[in-house]
Protein backbone atom coordinates (compact mmCIF):
# COMPACT_ATOMS: atom_id res chain seq x y z
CA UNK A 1 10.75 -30.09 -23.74
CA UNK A 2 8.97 -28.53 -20.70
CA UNK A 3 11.04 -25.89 -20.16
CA UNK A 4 8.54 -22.80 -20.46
CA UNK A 5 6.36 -24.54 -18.07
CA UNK A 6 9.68 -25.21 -15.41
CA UNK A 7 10.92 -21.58 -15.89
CA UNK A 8 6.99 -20.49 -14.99
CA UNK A 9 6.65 -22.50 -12.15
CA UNK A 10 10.51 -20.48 -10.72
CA UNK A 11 8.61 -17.47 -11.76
CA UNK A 12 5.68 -18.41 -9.52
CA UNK A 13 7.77 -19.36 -6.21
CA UNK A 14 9.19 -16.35 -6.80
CA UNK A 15 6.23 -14.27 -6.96
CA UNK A 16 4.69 -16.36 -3.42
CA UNK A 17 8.08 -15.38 -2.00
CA UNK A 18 7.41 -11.94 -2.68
CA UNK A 19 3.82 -12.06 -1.54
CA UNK A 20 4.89 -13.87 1.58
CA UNK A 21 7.41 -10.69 2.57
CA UNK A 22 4.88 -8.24 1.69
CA UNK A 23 2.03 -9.59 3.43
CA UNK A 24 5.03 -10.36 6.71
CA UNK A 25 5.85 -6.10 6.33
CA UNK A 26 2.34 -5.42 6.08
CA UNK A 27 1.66 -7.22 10.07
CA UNK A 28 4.36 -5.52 11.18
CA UNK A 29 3.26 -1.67 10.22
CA UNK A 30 2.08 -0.17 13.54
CA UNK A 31 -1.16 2.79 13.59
CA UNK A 32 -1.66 4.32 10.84
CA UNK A 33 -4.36 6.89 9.21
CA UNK A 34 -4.94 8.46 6.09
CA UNK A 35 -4.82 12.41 5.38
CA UNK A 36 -2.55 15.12 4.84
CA UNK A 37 -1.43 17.69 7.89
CA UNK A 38 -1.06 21.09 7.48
CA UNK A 39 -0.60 24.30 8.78
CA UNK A 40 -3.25 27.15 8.90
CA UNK A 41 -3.63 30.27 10.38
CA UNK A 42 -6.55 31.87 12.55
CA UNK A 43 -5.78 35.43 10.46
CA UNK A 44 -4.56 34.04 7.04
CA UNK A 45 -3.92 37.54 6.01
CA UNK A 46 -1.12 38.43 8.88
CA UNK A 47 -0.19 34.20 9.44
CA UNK A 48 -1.20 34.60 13.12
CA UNK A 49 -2.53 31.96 14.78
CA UNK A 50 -1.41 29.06 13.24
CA UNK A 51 -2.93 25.75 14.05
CA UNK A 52 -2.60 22.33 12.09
CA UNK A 53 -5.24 20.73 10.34
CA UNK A 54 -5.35 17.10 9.62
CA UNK A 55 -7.83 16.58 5.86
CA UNK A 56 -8.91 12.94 5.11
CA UNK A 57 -11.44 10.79 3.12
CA UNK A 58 -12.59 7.90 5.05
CA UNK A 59 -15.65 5.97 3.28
CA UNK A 60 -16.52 8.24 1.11
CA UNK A 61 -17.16 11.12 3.64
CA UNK A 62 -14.45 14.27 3.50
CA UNK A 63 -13.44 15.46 7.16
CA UNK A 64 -11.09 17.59 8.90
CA UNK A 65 -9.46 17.44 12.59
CA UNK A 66 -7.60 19.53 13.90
CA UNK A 67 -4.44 18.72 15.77
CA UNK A 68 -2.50 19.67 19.03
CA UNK A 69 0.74 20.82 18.43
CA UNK A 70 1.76 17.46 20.82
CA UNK A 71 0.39 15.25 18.54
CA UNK A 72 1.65 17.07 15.29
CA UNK A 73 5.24 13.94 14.98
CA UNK A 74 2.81 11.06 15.93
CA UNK A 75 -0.07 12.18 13.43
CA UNK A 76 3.14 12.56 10.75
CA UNK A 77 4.03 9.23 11.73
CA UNK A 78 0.71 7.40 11.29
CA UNK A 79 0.38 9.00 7.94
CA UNK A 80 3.91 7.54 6.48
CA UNK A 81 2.97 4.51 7.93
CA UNK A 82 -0.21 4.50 6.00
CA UNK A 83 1.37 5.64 2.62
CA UNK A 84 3.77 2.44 3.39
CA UNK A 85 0.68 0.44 3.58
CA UNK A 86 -1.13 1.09 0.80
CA UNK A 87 1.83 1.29 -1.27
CA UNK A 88 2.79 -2.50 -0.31
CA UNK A 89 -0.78 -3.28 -1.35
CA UNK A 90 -0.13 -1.70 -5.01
CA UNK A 91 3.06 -3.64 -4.78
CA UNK A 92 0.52 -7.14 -3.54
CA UNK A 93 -2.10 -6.55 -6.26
CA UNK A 94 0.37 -6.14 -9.18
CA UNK A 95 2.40 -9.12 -7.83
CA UNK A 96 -0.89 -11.48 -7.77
CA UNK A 97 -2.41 -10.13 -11.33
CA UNK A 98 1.20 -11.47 -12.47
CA UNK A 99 0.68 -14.66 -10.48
CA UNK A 100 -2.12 -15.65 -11.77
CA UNK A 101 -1.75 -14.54 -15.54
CA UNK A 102 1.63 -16.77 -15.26
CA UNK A 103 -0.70 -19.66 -13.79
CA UNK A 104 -3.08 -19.61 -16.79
CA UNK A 105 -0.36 -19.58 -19.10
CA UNK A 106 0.97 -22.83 -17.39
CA UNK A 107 -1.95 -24.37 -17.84
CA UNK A 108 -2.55 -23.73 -21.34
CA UNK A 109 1.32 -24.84 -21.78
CA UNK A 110 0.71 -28.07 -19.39
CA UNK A 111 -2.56 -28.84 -21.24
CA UNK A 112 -0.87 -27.86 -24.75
CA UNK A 113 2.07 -30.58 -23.82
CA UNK A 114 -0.23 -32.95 -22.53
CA UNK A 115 1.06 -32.85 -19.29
């Protein structure tokens, strides 16, 4: 009889579970930054003097660093981690517009049932 609204409520521990891990990976991600690194040259023309360049958008505002060739792994690093991050946020937001279209439609069922 209230099996829809049983088989939604499954549906929603499942989708806290899933929150739960996500938001447990998400404390565990180290420094991160946004941007893309890249190589330029001093004399494009002859590709002498190459340098890398690290492009990013933070708050609205465009900017450019460059980068010591010492730092070139750990700014590669920071930028994985921070593709990791925001795709576990894409991952967070799609799980909780789920959650909570499931949780209306339990309540309409619950209310529908009398429950």
């Amino acid at each position: 009889m209230y099996m829809l609204y049983y088989m939604i409520t499954d549906k929603l521990k499942q989708l806290e579970n899933d929150i739960r891990k996500i938001k447990s990976e998400i404390s565990k991600l180290g420094p991160m930054r946004p941007g893309t690194l890249s190589m330029q040259y001093k004399v494009p023309a002859e590709k002498k003097g190459p340098y890398f360049q690290l492009s990013y958008t933070h708050k609205m505002k465009s900017r450019t660093q460059y980068v010591r060739r010492e730092w070139v792994d750990e700014i590669r690093g920071q930028i994985e981690v921070y593709k990791r991050f925001r795709k576990l946020i894409e991952e967070w937001i799609d799980l909780s517009i789920e959650y909570s279209q499931l949780r209306m439609k339990q309540a309409k069922e619950a209310k529908r049932k009398g429950k």
